[in-house]
N, C-alpha and C. Protein backbone atom coordinates (compact mmCIF):
# COMPACT_ATOMS: atom_id res chain seq x y z
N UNK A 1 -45.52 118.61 102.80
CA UNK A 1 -46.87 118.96 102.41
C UNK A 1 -47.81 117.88 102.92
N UNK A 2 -48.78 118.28 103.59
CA UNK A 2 -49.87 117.28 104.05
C UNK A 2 -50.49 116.77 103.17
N UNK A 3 -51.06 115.57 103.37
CA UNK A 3 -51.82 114.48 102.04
C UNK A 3 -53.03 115.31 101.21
N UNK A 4 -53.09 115.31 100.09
CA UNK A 4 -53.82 116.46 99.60
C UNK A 4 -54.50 115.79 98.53
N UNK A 5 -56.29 115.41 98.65
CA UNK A 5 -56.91 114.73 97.90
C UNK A 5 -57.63 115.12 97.04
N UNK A 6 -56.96 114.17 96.16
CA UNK A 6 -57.21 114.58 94.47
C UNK A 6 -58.31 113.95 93.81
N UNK A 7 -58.92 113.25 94.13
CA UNK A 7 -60.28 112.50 94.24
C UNK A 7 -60.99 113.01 93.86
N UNK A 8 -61.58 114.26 93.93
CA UNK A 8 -62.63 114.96 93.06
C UNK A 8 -61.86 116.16 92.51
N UNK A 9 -60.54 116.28 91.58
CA UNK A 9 -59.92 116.95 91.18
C UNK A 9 -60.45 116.85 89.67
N UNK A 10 -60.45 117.94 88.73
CA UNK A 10 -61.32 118.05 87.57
C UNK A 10 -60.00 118.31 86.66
N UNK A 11 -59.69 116.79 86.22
CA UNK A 11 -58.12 116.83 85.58
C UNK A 11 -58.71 116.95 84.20
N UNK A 12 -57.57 117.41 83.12
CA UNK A 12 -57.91 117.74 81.73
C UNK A 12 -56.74 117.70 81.26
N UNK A 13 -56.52 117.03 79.64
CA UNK A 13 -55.83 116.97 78.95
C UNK A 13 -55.40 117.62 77.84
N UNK A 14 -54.72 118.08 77.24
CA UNK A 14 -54.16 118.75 76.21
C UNK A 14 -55.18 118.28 74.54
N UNK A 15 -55.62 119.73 74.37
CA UNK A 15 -56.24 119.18 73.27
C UNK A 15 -55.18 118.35 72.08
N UNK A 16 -53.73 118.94 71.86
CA UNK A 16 -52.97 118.38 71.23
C UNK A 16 -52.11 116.80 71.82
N UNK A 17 -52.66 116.60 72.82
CA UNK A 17 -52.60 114.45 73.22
C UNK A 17 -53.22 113.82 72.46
N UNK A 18 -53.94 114.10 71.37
CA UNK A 18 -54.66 113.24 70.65
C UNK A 18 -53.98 112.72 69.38
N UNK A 19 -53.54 111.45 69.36
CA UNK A 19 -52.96 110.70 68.17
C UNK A 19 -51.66 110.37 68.47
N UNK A 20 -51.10 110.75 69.48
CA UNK A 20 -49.69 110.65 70.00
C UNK A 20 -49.40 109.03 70.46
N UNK A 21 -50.23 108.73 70.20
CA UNK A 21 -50.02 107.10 70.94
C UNK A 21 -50.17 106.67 72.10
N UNK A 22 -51.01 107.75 72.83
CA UNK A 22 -51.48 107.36 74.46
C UNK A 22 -50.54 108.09 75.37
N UNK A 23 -49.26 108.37 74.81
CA UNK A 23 -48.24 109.25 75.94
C UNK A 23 -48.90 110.66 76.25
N UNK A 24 -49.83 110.60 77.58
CA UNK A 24 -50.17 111.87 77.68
C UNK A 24 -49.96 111.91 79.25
N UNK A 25 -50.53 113.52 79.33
CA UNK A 25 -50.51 113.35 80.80
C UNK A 25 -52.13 114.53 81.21
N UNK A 26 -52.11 114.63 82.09
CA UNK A 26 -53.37 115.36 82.81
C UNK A 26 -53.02 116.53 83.48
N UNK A 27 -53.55 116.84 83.39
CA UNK A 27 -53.26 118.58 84.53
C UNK A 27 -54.37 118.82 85.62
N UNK A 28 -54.68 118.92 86.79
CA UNK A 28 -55.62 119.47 87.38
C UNK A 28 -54.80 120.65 88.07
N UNK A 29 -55.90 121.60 88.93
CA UNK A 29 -55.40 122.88 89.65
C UNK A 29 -56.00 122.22 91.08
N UNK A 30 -55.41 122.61 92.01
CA UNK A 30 -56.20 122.25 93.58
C UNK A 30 -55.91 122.40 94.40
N UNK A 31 -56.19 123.42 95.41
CA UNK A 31 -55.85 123.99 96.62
C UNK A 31 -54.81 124.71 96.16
N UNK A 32 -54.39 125.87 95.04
CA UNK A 32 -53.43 126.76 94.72
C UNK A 32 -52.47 125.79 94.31
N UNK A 33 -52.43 124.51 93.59
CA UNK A 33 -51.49 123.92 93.53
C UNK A 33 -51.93 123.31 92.21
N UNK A 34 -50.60 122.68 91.52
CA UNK A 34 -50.83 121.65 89.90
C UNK A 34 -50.65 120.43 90.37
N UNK A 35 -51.28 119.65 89.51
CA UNK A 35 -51.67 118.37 89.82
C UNK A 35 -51.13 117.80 88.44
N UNK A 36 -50.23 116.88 88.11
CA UNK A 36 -50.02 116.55 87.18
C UNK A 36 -49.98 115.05 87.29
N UNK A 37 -50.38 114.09 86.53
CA UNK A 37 -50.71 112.53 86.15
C UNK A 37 -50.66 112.31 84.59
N UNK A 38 -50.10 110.80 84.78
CA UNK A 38 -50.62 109.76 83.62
C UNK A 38 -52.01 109.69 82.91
N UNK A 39 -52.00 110.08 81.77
CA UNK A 39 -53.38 109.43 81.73
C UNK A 39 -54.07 108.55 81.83
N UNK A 40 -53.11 107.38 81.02
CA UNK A 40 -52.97 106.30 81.06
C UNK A 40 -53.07 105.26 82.66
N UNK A 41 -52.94 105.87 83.89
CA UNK A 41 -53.05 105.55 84.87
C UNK A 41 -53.46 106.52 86.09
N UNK A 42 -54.84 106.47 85.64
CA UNK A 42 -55.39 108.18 86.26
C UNK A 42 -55.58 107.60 88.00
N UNK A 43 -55.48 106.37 88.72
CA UNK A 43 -55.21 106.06 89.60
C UNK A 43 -53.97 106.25 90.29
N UNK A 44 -52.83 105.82 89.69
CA UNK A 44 -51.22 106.14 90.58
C UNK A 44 -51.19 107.40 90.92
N UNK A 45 -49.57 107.39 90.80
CA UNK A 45 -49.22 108.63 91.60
C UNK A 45 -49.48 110.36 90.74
N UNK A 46 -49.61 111.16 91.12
CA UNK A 46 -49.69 112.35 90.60
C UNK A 46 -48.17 113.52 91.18
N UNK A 47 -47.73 114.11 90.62
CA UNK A 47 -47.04 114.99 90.75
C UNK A 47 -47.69 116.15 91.30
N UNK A 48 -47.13 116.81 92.49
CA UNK A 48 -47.77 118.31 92.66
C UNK A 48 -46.53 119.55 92.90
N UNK A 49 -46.87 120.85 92.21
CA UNK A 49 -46.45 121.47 91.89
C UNK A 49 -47.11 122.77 92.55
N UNK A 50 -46.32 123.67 93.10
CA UNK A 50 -46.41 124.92 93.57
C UNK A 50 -46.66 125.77 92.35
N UNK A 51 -47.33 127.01 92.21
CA UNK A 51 -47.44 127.74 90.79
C UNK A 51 -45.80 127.65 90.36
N UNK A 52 -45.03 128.28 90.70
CA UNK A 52 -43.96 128.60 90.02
C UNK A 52 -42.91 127.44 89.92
N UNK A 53 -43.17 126.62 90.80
CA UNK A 53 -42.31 125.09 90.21
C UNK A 53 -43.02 124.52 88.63
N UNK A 54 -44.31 124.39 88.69
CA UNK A 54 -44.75 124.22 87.48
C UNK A 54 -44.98 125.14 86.36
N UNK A 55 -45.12 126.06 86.54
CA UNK A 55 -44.26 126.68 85.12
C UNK A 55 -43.23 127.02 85.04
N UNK A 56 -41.67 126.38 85.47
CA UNK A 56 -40.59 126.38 85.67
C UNK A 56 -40.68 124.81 84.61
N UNK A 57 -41.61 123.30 85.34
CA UNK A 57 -41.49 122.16 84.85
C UNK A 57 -42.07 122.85 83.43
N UNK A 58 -43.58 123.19 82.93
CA UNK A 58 -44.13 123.41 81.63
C UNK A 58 -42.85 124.08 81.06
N UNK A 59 -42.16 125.22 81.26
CA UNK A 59 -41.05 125.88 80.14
C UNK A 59 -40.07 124.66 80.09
N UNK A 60 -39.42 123.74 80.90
CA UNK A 60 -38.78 122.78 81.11
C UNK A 60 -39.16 121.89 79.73
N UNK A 61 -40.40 121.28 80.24
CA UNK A 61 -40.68 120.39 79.23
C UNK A 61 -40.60 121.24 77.21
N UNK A 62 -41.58 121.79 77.37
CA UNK A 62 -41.31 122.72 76.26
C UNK A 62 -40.13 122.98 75.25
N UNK A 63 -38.70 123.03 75.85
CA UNK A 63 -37.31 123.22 75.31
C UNK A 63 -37.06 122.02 75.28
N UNK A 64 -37.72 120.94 75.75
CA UNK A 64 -37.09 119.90 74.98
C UNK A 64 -36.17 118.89 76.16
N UNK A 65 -36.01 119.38 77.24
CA UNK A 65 -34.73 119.44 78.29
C UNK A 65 -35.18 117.86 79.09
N UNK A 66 -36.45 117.29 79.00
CA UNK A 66 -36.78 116.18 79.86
C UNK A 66 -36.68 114.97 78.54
N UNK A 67 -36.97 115.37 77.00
CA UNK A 67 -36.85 114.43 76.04
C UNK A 67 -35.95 113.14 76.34
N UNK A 68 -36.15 112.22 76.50
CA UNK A 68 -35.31 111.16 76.09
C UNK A 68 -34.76 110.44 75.08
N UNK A 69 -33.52 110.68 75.07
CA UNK A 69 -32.83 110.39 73.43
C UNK A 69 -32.83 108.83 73.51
């Protein structure tokens, strides 16, 4: 995938990140694609996701399956 700038990407957070202790993350949409980041480090790297890889990752996360015991 060619370098794909996220720079004026209009990222947003989960109204339910609030009180969790800062572990959040961001979502933007851009160029048909998900944009996923730290909040906590809205500079580094971002994850990008094809539609159906990322709601493959969202049901992923959801069941519990990325939790760390």
């Amino acid at each position: 995938m060619p370098h794909l700038d996220l720079s004026h990407a209009s990222w947003r957070k989960s109204r339910r990140s609030s009180g969790n202790g800062g572990n959040c993350v961001e979502v933007a949409s851009v160029e048909d694609v998900a944009a996923v980041r730290d909040s906590k480090n809205p500079s580094g790297p971002a994850l990008v996701f094809a539609p159906a890889a990322f709601t493959a990752f969202v049901n992923t996360v959801k069941q519990g399956r990325l939790d760390l015991h």
